[in-house]
N, C-alpha and C. Protein backbone atom coordinates (compact mmCIF):
# COMPACT_ATOMS: atom_id res chain seq x y z
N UNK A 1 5.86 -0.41 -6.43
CA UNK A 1 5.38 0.33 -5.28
C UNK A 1 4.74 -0.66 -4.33
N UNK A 2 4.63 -0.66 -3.30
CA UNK A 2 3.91 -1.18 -2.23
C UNK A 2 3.58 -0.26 -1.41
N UNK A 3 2.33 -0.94 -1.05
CA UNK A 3 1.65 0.21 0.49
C UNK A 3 1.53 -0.79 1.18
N UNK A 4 1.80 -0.39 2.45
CA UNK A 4 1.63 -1.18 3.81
C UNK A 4 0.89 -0.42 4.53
N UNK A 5 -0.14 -1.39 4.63
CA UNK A 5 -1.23 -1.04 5.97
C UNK A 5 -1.78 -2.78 6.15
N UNK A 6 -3.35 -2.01 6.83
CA UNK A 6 -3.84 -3.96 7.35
C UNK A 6 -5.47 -3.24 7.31
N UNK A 7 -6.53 -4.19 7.33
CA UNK A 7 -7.85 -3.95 7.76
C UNK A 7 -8.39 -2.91 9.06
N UNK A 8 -7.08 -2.74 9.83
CA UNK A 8 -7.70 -2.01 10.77
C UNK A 8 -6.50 -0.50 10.76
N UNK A 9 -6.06 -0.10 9.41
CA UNK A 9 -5.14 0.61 9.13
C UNK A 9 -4.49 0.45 10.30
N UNK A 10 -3.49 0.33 10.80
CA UNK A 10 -2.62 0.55 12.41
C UNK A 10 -1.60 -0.53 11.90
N UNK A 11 -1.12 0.17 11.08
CA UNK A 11 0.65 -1.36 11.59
C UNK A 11 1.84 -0.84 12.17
N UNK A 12 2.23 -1.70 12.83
CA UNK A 12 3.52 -1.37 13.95
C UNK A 12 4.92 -1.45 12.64
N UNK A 13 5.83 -0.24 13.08
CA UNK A 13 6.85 -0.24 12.47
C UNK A 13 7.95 0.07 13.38
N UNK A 14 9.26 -0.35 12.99
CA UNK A 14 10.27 0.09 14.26
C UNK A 14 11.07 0.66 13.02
N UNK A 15 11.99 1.29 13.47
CA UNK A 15 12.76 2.32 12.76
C UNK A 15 12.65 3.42 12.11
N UNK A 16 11.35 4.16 12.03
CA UNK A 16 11.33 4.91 11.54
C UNK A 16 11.46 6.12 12.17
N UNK A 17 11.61 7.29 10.87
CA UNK A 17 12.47 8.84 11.63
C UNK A 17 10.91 9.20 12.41
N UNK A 18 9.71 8.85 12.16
CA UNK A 18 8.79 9.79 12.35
C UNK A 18 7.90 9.61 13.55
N UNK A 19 9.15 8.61 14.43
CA UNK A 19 8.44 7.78 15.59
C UNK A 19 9.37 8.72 16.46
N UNK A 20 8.46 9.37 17.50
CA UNK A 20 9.20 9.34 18.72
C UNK A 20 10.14 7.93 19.59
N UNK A 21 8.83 6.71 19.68
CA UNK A 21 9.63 5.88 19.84
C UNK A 21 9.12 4.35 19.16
N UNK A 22 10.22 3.86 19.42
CA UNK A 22 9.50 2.65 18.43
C UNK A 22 8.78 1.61 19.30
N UNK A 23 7.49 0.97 18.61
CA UNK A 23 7.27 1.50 17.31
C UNK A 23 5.97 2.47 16.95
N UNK A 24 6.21 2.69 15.79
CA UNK A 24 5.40 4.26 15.66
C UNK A 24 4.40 2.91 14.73
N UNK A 25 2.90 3.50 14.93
CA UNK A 25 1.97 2.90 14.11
C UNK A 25 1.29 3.85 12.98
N UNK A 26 1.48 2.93 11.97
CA UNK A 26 1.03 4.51 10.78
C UNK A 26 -0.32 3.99 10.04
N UNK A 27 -1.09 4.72 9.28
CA UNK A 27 -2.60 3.98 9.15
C UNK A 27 -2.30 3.21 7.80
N UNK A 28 -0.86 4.26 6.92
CA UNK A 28 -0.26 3.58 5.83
C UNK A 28 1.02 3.81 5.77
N UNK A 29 1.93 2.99 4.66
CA UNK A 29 3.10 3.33 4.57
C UNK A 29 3.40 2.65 2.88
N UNK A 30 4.31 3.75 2.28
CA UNK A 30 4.60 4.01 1.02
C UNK A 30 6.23 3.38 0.80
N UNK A 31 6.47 2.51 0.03
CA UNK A 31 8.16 1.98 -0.06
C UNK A 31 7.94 1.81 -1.78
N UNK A 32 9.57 1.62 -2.06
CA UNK A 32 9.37 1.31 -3.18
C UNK A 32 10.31 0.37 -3.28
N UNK A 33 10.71 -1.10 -4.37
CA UNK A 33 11.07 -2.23 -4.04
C UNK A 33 11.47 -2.27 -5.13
N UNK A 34 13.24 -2.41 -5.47
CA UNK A 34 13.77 -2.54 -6.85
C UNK A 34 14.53 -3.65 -7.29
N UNK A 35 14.48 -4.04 -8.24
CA UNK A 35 15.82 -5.26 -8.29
C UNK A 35 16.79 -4.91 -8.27
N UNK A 36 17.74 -5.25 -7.53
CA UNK A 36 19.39 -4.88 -7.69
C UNK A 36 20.00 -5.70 -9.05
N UNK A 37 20.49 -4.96 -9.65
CA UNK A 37 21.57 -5.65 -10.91
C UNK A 37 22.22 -6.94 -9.81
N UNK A 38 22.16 -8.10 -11.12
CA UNK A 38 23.15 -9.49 -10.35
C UNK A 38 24.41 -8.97 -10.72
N UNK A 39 25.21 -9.46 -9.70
CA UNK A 39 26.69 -9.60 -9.96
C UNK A 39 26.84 -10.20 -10.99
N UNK A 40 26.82 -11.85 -11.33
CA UNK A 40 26.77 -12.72 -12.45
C UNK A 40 25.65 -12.89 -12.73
N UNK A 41 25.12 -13.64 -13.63
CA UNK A 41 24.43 -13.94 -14.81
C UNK A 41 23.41 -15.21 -14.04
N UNK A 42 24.06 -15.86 -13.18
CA UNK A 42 23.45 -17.13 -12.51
C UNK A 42 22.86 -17.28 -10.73
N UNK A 43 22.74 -15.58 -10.95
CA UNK A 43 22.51 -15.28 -9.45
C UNK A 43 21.08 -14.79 -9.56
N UNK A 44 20.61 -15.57 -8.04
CA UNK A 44 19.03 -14.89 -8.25
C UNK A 44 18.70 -13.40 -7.86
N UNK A 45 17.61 -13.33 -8.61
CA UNK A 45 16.96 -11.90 -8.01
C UNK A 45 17.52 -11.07 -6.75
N UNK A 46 18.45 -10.07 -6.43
CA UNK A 46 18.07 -9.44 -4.94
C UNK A 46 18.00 -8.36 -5.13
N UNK A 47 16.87 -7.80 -3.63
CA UNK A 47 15.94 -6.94 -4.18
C UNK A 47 16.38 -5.76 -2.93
N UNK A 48 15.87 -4.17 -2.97
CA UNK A 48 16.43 -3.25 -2.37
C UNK A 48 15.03 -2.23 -2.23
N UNK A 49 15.00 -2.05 -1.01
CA UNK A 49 13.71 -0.67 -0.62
C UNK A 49 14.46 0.27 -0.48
N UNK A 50 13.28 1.09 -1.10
CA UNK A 50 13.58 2.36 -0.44
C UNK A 50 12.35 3.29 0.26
N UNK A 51 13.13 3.39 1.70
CA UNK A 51 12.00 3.36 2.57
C UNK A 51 12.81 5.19 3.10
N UNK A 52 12.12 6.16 2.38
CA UNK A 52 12.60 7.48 3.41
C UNK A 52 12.47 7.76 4.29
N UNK A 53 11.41 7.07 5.00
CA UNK A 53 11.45 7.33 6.50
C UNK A 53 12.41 6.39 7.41
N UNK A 54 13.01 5.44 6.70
CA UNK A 54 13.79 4.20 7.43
C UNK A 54 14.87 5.22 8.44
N UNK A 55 14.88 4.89 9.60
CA UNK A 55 16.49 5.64 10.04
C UNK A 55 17.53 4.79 9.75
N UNK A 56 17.47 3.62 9.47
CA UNK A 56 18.99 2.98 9.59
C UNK A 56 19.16 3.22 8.32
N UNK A 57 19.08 3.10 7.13
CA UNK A 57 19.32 3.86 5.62
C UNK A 57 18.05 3.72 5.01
N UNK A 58 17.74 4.99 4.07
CA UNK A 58 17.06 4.89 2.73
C UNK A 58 17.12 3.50 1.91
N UNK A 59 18.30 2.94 1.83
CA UNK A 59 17.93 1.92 0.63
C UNK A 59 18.90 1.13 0.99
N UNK A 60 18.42 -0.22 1.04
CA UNK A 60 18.69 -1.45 1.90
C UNK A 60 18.18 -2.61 1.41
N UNK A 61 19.27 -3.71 1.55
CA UNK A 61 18.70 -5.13 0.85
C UNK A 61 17.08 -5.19 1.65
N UNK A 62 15.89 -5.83 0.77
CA UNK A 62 14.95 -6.07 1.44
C UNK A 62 14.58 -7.28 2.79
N UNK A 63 15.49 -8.04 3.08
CA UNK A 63 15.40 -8.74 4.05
C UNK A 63 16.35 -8.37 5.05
N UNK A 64 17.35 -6.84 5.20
CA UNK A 64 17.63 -6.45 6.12
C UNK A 64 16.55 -5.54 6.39
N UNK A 65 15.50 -4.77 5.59
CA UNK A 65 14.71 -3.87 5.82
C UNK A 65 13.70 -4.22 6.60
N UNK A 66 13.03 -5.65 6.13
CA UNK A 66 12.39 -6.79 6.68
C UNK A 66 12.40 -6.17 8.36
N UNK A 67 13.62 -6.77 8.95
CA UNK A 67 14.23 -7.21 10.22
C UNK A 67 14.19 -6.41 10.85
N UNK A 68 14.50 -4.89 10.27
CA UNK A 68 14.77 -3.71 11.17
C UNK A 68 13.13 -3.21 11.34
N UNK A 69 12.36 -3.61 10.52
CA UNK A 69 10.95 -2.51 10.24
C UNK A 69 10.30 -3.31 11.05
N UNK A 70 10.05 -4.76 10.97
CA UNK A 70 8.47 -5.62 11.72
C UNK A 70 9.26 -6.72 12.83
N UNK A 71 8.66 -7.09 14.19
CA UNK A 71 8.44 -7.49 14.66
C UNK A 71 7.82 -9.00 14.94
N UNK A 72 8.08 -9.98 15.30
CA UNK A 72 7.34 -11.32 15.01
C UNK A 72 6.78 -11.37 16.91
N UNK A 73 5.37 -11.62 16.72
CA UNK A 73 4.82 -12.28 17.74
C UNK A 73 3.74 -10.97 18.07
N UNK A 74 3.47 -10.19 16.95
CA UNK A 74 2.38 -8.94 17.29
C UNK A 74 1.18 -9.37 17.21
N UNK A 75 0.28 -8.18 17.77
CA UNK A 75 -1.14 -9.04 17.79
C UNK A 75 -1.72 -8.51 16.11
N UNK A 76 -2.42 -9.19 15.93
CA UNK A 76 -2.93 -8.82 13.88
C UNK A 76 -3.52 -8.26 13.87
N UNK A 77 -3.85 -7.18 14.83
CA UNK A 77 -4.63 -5.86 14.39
C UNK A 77 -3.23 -4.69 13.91
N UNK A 78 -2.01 -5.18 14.49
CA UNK A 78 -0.65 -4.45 13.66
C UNK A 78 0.01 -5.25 12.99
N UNK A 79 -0.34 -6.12 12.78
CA UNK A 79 0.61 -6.70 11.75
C UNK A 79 -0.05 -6.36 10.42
N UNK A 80 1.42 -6.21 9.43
CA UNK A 80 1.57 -5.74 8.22
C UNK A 80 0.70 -6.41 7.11
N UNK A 81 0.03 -5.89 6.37
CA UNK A 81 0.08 -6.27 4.78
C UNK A 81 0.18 -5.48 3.48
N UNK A 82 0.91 -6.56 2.62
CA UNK A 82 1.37 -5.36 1.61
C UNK A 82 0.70 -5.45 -0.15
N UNK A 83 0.29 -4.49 -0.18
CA UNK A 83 -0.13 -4.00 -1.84
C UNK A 83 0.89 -3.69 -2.48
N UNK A 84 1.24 -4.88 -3.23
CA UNK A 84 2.26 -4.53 -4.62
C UNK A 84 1.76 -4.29 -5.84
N UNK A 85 2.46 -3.32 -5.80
CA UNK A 85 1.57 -2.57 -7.80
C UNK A 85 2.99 -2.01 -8.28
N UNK A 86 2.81 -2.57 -9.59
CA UNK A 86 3.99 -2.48 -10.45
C UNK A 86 3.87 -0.77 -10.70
N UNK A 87 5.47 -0.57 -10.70
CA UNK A 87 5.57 0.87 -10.75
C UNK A 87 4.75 2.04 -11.61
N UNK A 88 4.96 1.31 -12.57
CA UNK A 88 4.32 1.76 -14.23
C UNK A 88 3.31 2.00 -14.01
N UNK A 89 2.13 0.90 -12.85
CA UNK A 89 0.49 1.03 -13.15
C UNK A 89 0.38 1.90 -12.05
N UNK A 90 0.88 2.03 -11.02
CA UNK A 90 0.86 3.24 -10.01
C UNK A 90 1.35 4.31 -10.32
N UNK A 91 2.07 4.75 -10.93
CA UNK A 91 2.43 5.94 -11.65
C UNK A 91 1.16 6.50 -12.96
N UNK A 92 0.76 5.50 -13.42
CA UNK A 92 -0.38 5.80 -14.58
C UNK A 92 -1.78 6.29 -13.77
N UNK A 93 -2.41 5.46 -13.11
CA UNK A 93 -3.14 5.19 -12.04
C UNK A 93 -3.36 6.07 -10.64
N UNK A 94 -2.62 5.75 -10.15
CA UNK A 94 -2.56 6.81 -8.61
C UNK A 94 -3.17 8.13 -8.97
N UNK A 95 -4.36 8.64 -8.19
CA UNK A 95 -4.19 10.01 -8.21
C UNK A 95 -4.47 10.43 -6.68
N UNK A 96 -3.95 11.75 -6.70
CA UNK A 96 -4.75 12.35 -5.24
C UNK A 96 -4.78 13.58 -5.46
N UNK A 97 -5.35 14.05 -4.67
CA UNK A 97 -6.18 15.83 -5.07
C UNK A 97 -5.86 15.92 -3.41
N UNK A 98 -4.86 15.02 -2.33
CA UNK A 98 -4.37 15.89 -0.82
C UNK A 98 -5.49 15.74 0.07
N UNK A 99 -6.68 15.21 -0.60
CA UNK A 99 -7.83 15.92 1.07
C UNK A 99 -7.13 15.02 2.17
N UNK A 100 -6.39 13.80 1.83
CA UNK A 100 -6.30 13.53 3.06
C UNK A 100 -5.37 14.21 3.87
N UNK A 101 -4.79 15.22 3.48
CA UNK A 101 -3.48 16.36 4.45
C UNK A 101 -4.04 17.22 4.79
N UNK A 102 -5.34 17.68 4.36
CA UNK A 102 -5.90 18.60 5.50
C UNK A 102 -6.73 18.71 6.62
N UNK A 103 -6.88 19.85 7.18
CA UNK A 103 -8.17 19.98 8.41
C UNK A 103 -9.57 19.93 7.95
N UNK A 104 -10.24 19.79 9.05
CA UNK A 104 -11.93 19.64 8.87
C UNK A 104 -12.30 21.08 7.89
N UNK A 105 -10.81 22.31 7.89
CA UNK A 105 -11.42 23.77 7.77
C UNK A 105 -10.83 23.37 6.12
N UNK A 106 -10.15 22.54 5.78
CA UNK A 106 -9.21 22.40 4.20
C UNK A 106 -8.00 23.27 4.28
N UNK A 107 -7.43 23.41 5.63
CA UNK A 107 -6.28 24.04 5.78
C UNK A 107 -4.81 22.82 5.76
N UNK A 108 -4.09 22.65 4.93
CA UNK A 108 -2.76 21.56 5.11
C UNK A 108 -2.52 21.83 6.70
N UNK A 109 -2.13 20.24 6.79
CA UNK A 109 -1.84 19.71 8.23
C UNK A 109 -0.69 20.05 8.61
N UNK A 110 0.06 19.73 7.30
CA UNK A 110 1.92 20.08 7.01
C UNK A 110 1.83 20.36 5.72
N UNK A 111 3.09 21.05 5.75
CA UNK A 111 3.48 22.01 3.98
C UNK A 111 3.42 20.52 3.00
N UNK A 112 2.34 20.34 1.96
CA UNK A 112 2.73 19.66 1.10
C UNK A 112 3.47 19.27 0.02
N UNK A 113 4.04 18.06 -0.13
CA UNK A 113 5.15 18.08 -0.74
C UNK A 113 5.88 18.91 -1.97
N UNK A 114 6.90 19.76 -2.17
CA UNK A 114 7.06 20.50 -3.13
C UNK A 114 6.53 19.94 -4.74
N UNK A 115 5.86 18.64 -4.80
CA UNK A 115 5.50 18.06 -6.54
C UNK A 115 4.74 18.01 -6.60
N UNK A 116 3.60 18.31 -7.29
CA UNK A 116 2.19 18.58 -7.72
C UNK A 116 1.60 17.21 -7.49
N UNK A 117 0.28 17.68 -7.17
CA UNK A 117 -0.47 15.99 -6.75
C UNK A 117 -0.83 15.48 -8.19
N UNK A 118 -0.62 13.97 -7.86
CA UNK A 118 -0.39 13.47 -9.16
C UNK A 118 -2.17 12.98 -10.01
N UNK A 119 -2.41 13.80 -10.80
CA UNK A 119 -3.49 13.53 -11.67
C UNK A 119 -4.60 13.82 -10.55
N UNK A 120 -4.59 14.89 -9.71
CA UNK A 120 -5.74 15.57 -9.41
C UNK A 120 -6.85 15.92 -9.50
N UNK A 121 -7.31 16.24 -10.66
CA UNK A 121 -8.08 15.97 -11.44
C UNK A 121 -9.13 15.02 -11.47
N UNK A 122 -8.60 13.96 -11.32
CA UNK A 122 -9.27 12.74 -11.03
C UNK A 122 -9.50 12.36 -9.41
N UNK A 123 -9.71 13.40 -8.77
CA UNK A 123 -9.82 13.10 -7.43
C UNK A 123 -8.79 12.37 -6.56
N UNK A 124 -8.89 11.21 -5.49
CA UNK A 124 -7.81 10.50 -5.10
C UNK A 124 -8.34 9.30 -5.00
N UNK A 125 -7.29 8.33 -5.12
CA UNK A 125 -7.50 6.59 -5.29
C UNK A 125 -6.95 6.26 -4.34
N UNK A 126 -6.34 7.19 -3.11
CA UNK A 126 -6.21 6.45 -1.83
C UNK A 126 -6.62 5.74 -1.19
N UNK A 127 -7.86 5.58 -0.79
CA UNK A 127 -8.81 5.01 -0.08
C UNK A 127 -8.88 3.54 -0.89
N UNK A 128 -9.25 3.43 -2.32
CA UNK A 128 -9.16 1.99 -2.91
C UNK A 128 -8.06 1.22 -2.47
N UNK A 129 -6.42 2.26 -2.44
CA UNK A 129 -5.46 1.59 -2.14
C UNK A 129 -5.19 0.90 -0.58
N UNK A 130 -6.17 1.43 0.12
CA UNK A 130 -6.07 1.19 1.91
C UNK A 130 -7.32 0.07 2.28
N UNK A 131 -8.42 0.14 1.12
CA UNK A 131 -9.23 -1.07 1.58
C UNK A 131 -8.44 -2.50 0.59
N UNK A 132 -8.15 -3.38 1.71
CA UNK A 132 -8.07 -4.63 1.32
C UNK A 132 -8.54 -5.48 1.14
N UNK A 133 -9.87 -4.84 1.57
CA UNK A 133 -11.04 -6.29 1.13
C UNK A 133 -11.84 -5.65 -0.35
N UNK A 134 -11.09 -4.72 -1.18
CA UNK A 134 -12.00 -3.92 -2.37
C UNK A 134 -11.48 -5.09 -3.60
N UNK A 135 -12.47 -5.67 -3.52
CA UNK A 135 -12.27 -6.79 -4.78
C UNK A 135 -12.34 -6.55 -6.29
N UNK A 136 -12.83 -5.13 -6.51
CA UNK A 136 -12.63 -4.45 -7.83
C UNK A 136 -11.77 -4.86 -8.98
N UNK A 137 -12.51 -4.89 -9.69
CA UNK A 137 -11.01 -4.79 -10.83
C UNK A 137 -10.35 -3.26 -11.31
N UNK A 138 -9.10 -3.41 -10.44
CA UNK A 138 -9.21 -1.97 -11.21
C UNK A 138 -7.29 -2.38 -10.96
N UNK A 139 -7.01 -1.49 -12.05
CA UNK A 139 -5.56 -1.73 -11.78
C UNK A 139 -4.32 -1.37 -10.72
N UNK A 140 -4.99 -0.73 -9.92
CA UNK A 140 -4.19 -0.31 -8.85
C UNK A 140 -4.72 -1.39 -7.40
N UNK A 141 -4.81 -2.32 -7.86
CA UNK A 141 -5.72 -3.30 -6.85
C UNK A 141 -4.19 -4.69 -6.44
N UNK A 142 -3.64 -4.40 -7.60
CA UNK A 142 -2.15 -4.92 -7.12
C UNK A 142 -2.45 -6.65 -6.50
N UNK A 143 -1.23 -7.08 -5.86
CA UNK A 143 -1.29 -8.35 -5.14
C UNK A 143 -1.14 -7.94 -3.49
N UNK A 144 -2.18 -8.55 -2.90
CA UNK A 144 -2.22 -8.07 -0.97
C UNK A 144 -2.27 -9.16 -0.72
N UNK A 145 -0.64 -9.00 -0.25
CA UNK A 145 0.17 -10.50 1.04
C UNK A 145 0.40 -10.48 2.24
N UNK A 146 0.35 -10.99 3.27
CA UNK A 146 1.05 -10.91 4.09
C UNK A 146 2.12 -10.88 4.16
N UNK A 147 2.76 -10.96 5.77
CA UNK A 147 4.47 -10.64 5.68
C UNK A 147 5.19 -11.77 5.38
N UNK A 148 4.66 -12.83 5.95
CA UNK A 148 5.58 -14.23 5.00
C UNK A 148 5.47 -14.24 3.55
N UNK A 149 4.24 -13.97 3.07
CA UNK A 149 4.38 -13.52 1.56
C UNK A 149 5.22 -12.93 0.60
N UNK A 150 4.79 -11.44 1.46
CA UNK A 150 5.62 -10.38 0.89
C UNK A 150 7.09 -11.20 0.65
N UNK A 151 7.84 -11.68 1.89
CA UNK A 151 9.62 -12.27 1.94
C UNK A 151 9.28 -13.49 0.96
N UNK A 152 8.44 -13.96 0.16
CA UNK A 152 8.55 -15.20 -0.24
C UNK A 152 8.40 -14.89 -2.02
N UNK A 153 7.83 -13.67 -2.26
CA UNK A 153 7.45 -13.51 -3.77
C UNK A 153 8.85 -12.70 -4.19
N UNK A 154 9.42 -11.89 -3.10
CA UNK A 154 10.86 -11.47 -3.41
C UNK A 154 12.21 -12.45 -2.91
N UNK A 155 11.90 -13.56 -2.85
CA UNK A 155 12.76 -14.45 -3.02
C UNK A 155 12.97 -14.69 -1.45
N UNK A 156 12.82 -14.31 0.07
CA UNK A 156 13.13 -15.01 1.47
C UNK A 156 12.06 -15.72 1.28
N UNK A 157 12.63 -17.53 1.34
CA UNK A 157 11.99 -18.37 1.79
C UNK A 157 11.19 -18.27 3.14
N UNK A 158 12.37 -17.94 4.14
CA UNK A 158 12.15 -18.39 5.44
C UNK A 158 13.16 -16.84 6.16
N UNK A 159 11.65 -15.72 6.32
CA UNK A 159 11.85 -14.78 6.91
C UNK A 159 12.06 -14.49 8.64
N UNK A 160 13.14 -14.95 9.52
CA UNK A 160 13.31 -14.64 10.68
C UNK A 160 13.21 -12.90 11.37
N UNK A 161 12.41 -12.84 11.91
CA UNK A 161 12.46 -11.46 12.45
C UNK A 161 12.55 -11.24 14.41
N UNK A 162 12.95 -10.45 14.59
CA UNK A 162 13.74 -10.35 15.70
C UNK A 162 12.06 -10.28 16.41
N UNK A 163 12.01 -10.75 17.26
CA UNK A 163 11.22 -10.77 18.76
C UNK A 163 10.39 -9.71 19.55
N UNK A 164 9.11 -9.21 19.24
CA UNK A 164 8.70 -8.19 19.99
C UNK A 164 8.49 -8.70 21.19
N UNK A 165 9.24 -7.22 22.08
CA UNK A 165 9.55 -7.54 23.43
C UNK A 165 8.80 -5.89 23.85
N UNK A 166 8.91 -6.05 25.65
CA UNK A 166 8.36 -4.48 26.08
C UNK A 166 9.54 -4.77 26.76
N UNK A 167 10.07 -3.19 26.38
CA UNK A 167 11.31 -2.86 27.45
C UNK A 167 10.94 -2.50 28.62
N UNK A 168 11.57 -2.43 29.29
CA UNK A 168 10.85 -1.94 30.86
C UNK A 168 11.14 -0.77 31.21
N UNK A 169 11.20 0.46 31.64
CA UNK A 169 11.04 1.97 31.51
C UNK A 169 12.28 1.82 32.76
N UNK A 170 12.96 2.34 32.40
CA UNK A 170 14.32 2.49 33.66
C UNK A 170 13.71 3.21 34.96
C-alpha cells in the first residue's frame, strides 16, 4: 500500500477521474503497488499500480503511472511523498471508524463505501498515516520517500516526468 500526501497535505495530481481539471489536489491518495510476474527468471522486478481513480487505466506499469500522475518543476508545498507499508501490515493495522467522511452534524459527505470500516473498533489510524513527521514506532509508519525515491526503491533509476506548464485559457 502507499499513501500519497506531503506536510502540507495538498499534492498535485494529473489524471485523475475526480478532477474537474487537472490537476486536482487531494490532502491524500491511496494506490496499491504489485510485482508483476517476470517473463524469465533473469529479469528484474517490474512493478504495476493500481490507482482507481487513474483515468488513463486502473493498472499500469509504475513508471508509466509515474508520468501520467506528477509533474516535474512544482512548488513543494505539492509535491508528492509516499508511505509504503507492506500490504499484510496495513491490512492488520489500518483502522477507521469514517469520521473523516462526515459533517460537523456526523452526517456522510458521500454514501460510504459498500465494505465495512476496517477494525472500527479501534477508532482510525488515519491521521498517523498523513503525519510525516510522526516518528513513532508503530507499524503502519512504513518507509516516507520522496518522488525520486519512491522511482528508485521500485527499480527507475532515473525518473523523467513531463514538464508542468499553465495552459493558457483559449
Amino acid at each position: 500500500m502507499v499513501v500519497i500526501t506531503n506536510p502540507t497535505q495538498s499534492v498535485a495530481m494529473w489524471s485523475q477521474q475526480a478532477a474537474v481539471a487537472d490537476p486536482i489536489v487531494w490532502d491524500y491518495h491511496v494506490v496499491v503497488v504489485v510485482e508483476e510476474a517476470p517473463s524469465d527468471a533473469g529479469s528484474p522486478p517490474a512493478f504495476l499500480v493500481l490507482d482507481h481513480d487513474c483515468r488513463s487505466a486502473t493498472v499500469q506499469p509504475l513508471e508509466q503511472w509515474l508520468t501520467t500522475s506528477f509533474r516535474r518543476g512544482l512548488r513543494d508545498d505539492v509535491m508528492p511523498r509516499f508511505r509504503v507499508i507492506p500490504a499484510v501490515v496495513f491490512a492488520t493495522h489500518f483502522a477507521s471508524d469514517r469520521r473523516h467522511m462526515v459533517d460537523h452534524e456526523g452526517a456522510p459527505i458521500k454514501p460510504f463505501p459498500p465494505w465495512p470500516a476496517p477494525h472500527a473498533e479501534r477508532g482510525s489510524s488515519l491521521a498517523r498515516l498523513l503525519d510525516l513527521e510522526d516518528e513513532r514506532a508503530d507499524p503502519l509508519r512504513g518507509d516516507v520517500v520522496d518522488l525520486p525515491g519512491f522511482a528508485r526503491r521500485f527499480g527507475i533509476p532515473r525518473l523523467t516526468l513531463p514538464p508542468f506548464t499553465v495552459e493558457s485559457a483559449p
